[in-house]
PDB file of N, CA and C in Angstrom:
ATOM      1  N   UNK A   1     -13.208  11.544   4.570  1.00  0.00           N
ATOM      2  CA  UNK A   1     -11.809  11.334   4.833  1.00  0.00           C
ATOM      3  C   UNK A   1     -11.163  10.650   3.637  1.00  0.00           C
ATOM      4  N   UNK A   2      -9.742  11.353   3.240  1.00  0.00           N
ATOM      5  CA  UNK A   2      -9.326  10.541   1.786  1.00  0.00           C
ATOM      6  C   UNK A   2      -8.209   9.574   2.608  1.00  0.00           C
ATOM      7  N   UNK A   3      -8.389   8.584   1.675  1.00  0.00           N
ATOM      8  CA  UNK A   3      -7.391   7.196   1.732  1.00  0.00           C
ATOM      9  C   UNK A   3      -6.067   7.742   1.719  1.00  0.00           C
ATOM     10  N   UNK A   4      -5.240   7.203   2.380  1.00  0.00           N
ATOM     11  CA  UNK A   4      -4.005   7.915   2.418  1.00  0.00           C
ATOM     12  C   UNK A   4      -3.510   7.359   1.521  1.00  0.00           C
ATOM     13  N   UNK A   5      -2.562   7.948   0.598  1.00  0.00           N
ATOM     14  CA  UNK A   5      -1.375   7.222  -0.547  1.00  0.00           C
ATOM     15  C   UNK A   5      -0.670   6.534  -0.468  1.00  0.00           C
ATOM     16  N   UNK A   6      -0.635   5.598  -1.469  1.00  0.00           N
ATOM     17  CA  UNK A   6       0.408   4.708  -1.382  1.00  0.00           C
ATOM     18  C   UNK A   6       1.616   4.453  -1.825  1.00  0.00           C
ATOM     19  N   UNK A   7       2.988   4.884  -1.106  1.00  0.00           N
ATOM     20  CA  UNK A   7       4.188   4.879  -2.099  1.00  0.00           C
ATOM     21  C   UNK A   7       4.726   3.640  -2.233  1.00  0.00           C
ATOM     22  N   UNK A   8       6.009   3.996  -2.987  1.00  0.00           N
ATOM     23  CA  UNK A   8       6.693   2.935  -3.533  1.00  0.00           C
ATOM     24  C   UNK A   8       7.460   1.768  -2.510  1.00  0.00           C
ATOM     25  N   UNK A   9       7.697   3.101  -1.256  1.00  0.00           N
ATOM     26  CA  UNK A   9       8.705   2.740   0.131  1.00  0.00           C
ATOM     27  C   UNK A   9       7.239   2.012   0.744  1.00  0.00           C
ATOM     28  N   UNK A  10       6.359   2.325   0.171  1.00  0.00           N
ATOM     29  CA  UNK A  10       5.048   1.729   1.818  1.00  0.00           C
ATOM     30  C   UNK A  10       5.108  -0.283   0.811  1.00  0.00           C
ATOM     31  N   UNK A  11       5.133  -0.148  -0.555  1.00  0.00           N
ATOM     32  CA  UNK A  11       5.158  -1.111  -0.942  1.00  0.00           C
ATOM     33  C   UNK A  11       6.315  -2.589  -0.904  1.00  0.00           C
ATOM     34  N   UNK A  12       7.378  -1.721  -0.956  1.00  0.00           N
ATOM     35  CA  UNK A  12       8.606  -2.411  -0.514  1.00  0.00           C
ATOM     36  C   UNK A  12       8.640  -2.757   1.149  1.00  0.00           C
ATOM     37  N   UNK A  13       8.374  -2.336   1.938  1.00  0.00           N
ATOM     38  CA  UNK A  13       7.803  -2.754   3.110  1.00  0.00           C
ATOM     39  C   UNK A  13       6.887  -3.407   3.458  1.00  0.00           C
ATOM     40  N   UNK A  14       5.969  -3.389   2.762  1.00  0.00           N
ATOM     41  CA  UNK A  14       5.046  -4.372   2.787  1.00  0.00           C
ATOM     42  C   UNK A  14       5.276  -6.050   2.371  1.00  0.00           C
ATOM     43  N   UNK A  15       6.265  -5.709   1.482  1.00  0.00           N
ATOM     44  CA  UNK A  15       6.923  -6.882   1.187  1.00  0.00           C
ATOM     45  C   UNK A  15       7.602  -7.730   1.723  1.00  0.00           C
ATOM     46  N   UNK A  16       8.329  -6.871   2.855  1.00  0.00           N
ATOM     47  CA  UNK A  16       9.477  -7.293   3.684  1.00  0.00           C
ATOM     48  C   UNK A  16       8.353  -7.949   4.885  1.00  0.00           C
ATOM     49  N   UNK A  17       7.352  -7.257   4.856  1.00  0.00           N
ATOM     50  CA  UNK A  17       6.195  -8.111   6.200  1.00  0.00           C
ATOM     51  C   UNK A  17       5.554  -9.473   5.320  1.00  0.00           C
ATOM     52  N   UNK A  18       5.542  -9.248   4.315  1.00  0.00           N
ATOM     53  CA  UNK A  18       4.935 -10.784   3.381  1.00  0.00           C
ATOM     54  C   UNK A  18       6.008 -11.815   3.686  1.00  0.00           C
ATOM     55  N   UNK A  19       7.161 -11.398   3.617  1.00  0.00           N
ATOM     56  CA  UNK A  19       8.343 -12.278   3.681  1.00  0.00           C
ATOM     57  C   UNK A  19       8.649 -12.743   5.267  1.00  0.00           C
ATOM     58  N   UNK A  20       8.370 -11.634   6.056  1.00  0.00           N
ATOM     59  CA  UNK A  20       8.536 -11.816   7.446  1.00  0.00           C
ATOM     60  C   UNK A  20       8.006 -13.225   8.117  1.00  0.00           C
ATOM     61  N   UNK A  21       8.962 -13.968   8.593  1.00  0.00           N
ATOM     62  CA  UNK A  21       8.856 -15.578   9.498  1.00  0.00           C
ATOM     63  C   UNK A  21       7.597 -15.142  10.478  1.00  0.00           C
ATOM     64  N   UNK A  22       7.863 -13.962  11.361  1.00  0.00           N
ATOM     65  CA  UNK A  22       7.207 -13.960  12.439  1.00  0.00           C
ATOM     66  C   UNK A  22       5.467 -13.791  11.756  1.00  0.00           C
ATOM     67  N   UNK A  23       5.574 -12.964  10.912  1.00  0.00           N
ATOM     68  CA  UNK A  23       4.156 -12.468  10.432  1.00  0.00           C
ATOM     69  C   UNK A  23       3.797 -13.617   9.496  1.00  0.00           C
ATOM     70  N   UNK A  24       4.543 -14.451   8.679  1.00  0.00           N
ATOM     71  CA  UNK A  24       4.129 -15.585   7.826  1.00  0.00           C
ATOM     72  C   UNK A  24       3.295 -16.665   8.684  1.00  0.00           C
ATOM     73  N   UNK A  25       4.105 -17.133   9.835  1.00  0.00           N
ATOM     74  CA  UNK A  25       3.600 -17.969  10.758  1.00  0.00           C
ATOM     75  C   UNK A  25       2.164 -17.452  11.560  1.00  0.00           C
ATOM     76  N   UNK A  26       1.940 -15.959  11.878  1.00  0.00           N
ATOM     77  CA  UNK A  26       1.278 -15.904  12.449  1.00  0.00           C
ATOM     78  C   UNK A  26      -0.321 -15.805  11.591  1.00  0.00           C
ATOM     79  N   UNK A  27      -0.030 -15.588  10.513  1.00  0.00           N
ATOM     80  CA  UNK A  27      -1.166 -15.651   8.809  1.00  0.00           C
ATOM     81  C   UNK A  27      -1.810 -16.865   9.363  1.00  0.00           C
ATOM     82  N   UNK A  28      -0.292 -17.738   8.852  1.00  0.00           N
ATOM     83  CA  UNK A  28      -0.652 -19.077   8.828  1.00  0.00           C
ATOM     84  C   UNK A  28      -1.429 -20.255  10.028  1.00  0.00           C
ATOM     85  N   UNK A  29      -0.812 -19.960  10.876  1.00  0.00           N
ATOM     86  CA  UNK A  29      -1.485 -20.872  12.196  1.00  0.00           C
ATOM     87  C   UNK A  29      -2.216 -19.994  13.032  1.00  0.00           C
ATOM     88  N   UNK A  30      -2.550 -18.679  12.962  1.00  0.00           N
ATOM     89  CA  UNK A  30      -3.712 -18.232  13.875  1.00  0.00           C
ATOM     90  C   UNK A  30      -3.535 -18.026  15.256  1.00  0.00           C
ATOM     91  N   UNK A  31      -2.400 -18.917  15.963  1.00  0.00           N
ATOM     92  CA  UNK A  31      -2.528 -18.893  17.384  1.00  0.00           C
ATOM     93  C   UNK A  31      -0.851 -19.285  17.528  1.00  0.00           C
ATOM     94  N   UNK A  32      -0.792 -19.266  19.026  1.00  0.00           N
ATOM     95  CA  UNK A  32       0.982 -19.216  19.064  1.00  0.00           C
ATOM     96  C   UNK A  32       1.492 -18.441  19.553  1.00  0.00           C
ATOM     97  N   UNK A  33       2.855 -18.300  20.047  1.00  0.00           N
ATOM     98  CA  UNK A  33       3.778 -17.311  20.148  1.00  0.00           C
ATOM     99  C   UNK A  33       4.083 -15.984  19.503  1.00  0.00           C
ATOM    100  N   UNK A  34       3.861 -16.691  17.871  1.00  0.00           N
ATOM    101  CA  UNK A  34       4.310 -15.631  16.594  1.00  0.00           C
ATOM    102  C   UNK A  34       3.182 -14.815  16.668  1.00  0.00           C
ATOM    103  N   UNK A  35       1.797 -15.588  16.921  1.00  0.00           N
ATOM    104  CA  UNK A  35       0.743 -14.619  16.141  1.00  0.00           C
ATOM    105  C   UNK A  35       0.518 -13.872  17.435  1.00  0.00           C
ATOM    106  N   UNK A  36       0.908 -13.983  18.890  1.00  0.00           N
ATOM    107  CA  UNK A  36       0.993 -12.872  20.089  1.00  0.00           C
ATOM    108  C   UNK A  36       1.879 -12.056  19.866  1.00  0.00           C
ATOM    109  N   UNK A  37       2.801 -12.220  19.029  1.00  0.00           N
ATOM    110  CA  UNK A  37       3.658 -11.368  19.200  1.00  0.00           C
ATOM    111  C   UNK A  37       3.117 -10.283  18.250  1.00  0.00           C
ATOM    112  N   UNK A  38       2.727 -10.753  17.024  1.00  0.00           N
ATOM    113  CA  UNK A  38       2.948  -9.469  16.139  1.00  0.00           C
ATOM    114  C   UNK A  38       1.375  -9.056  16.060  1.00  0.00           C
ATOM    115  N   UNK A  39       0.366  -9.859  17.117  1.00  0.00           N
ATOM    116  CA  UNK A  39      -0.323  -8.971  17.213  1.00  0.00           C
ATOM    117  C   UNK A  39      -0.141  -7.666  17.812  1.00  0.00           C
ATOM    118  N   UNK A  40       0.682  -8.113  18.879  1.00  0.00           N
ATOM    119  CA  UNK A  40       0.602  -7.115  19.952  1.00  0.00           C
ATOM    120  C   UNK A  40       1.830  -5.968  19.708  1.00  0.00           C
ATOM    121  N   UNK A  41       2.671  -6.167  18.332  1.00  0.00           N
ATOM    122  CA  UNK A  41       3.601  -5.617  17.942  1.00  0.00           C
ATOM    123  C   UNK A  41       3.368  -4.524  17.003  1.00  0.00           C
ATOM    124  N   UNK A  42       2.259  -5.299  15.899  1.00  0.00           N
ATOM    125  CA  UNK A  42       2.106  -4.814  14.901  1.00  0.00           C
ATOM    126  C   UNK A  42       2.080  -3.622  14.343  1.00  0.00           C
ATOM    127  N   UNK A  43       0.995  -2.635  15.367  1.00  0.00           N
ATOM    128  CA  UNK A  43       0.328  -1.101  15.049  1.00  0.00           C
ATOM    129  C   UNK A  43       1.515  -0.717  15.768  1.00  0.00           C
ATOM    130  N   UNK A  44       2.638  -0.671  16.907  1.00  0.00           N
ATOM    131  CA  UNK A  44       3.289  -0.020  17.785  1.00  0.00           C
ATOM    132  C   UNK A  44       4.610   0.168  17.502  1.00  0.00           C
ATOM    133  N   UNK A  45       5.184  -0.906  17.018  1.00  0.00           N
ATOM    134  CA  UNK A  45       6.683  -0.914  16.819  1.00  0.00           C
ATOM    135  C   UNK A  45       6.977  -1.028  15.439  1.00  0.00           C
ATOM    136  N   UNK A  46       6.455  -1.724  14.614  1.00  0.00           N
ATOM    137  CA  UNK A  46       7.082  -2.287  13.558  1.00  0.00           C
ATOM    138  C   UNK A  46       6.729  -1.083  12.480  1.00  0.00           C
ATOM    139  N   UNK A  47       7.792  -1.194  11.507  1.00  0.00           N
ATOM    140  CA  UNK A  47       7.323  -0.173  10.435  1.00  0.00           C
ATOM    141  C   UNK A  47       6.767  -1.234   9.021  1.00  0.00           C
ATOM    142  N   UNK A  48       7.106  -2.175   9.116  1.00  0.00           N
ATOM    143  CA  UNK A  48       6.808  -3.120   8.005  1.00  0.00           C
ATOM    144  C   UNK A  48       5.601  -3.660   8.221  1.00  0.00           C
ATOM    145  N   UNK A  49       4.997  -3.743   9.244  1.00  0.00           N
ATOM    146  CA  UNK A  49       3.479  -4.170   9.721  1.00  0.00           C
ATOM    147  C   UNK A  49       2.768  -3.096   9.497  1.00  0.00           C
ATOM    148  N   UNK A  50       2.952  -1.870   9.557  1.00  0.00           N
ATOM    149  CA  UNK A  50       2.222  -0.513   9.665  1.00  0.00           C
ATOM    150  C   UNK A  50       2.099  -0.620   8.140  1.00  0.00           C
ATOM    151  N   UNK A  51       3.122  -0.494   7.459  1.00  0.00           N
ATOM    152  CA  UNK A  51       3.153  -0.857   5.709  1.00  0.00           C
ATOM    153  C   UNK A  51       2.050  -1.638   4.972  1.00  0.00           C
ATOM    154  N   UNK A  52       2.509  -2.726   5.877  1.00  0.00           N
ATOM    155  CA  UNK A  52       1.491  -3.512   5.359  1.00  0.00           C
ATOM    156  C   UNK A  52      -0.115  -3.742   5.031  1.00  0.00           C
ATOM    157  N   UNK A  53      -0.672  -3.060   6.549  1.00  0.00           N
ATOM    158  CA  UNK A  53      -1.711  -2.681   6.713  1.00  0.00           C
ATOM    159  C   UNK A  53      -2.259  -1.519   5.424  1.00  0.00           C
ATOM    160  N   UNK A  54      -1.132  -0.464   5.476  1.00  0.00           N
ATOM    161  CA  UNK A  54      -1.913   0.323   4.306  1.00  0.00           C
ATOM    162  C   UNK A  54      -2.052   0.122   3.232  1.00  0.00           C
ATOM    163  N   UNK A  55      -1.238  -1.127   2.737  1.00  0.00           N
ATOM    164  CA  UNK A  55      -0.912  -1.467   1.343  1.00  0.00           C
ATOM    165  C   UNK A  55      -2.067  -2.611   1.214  1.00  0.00           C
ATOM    166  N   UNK A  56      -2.456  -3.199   1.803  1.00  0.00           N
ATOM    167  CA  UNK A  56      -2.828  -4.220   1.463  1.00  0.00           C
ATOM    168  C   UNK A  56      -5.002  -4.406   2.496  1.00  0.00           C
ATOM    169  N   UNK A  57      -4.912  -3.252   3.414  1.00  0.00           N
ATOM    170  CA  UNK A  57      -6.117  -3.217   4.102  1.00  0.00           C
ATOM    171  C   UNK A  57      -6.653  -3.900   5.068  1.00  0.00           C
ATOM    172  N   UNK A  58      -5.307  -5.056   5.486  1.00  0.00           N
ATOM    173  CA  UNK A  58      -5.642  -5.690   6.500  1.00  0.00           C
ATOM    174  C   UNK A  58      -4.230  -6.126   7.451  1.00  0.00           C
ATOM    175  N   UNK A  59      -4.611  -6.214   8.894  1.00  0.00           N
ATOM    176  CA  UNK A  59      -3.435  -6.791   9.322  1.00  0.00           C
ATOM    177  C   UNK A  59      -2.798  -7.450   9.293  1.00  0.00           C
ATOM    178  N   UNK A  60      -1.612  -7.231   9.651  1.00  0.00           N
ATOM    179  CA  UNK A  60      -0.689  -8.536   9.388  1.00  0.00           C
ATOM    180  C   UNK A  60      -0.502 -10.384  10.041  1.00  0.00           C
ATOM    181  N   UNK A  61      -1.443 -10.079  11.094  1.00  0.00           N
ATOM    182  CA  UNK A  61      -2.075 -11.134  11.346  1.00  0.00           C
ATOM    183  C   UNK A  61      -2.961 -11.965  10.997  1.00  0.00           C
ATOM    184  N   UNK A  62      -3.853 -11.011   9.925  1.00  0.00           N
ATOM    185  CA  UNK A  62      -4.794 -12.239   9.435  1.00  0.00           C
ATOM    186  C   UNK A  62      -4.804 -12.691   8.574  1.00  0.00           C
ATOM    187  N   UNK A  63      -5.238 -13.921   9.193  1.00  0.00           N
ATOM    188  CA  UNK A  63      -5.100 -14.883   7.527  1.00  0.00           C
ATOM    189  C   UNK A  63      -5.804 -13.923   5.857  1.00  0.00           C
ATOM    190  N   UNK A  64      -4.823 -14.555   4.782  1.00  0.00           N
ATOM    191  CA  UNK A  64      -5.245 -14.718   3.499  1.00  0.00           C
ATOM    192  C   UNK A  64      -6.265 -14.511   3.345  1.00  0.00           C
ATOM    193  N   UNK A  65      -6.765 -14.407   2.254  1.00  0.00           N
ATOM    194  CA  UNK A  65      -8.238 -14.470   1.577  1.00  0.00           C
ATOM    195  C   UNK A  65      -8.025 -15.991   1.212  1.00  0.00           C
ATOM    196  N   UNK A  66      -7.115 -16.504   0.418  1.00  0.00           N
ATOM    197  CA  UNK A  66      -7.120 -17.783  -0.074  1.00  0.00           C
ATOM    198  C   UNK A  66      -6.868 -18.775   0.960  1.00  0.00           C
ATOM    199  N   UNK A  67      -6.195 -18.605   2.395  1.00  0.00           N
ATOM    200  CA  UNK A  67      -6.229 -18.925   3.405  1.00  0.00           C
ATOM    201  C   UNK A  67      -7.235 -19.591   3.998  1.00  0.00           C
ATOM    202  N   UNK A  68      -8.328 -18.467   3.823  1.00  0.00           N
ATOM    203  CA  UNK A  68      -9.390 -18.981   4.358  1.00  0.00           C
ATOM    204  C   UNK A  68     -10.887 -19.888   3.857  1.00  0.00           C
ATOM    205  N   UNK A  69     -10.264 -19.653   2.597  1.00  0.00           N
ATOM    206  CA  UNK A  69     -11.163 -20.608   1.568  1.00  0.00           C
ATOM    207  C   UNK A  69     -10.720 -21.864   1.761  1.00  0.00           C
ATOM    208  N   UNK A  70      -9.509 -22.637   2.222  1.00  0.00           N
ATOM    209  CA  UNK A  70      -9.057 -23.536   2.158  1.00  0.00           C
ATOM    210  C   UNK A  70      -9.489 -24.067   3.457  1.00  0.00           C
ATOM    211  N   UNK A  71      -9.883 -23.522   4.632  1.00  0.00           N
ATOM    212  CA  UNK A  71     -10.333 -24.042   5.557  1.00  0.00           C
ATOM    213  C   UNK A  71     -11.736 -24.462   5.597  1.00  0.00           C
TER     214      UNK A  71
END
């Protein structure tokens, strides 16, 4: 199976989920309101979470790589 491509629009969206309050908070603290929400949001509704995922290989819920070194 080939990796699907990555455009310019999947990147600029992805951005807009880096920037996103709801998805920043939910990176960040793990548990909560935010991080129920956009778990349960993420793959279904959102187009900037879907983005994100392809651009970057992981959901928008989970923590950082550098995130988690710090813990």
């Amino acid at each position: 199976m080939s990796q699907p491509s990555i455009t310019d629009k999947d990147r600029a969206r992805a951005e807009v989920c880096k920037t996103c309050i709801a998805c920043k908070r939910a990176r960040k603290y793990q548990r909560g309101f935010w991080y129920w929400l956009v778990k349960r949001v993420e793959g279904s509704i959102c187009p900037w979470c879907k983005a994100y995922e392809k651009v970057y290989g992981r959901k928008p819920h989970e923590p950082l790589p550098e995130d988690t070194a710090k813990a």
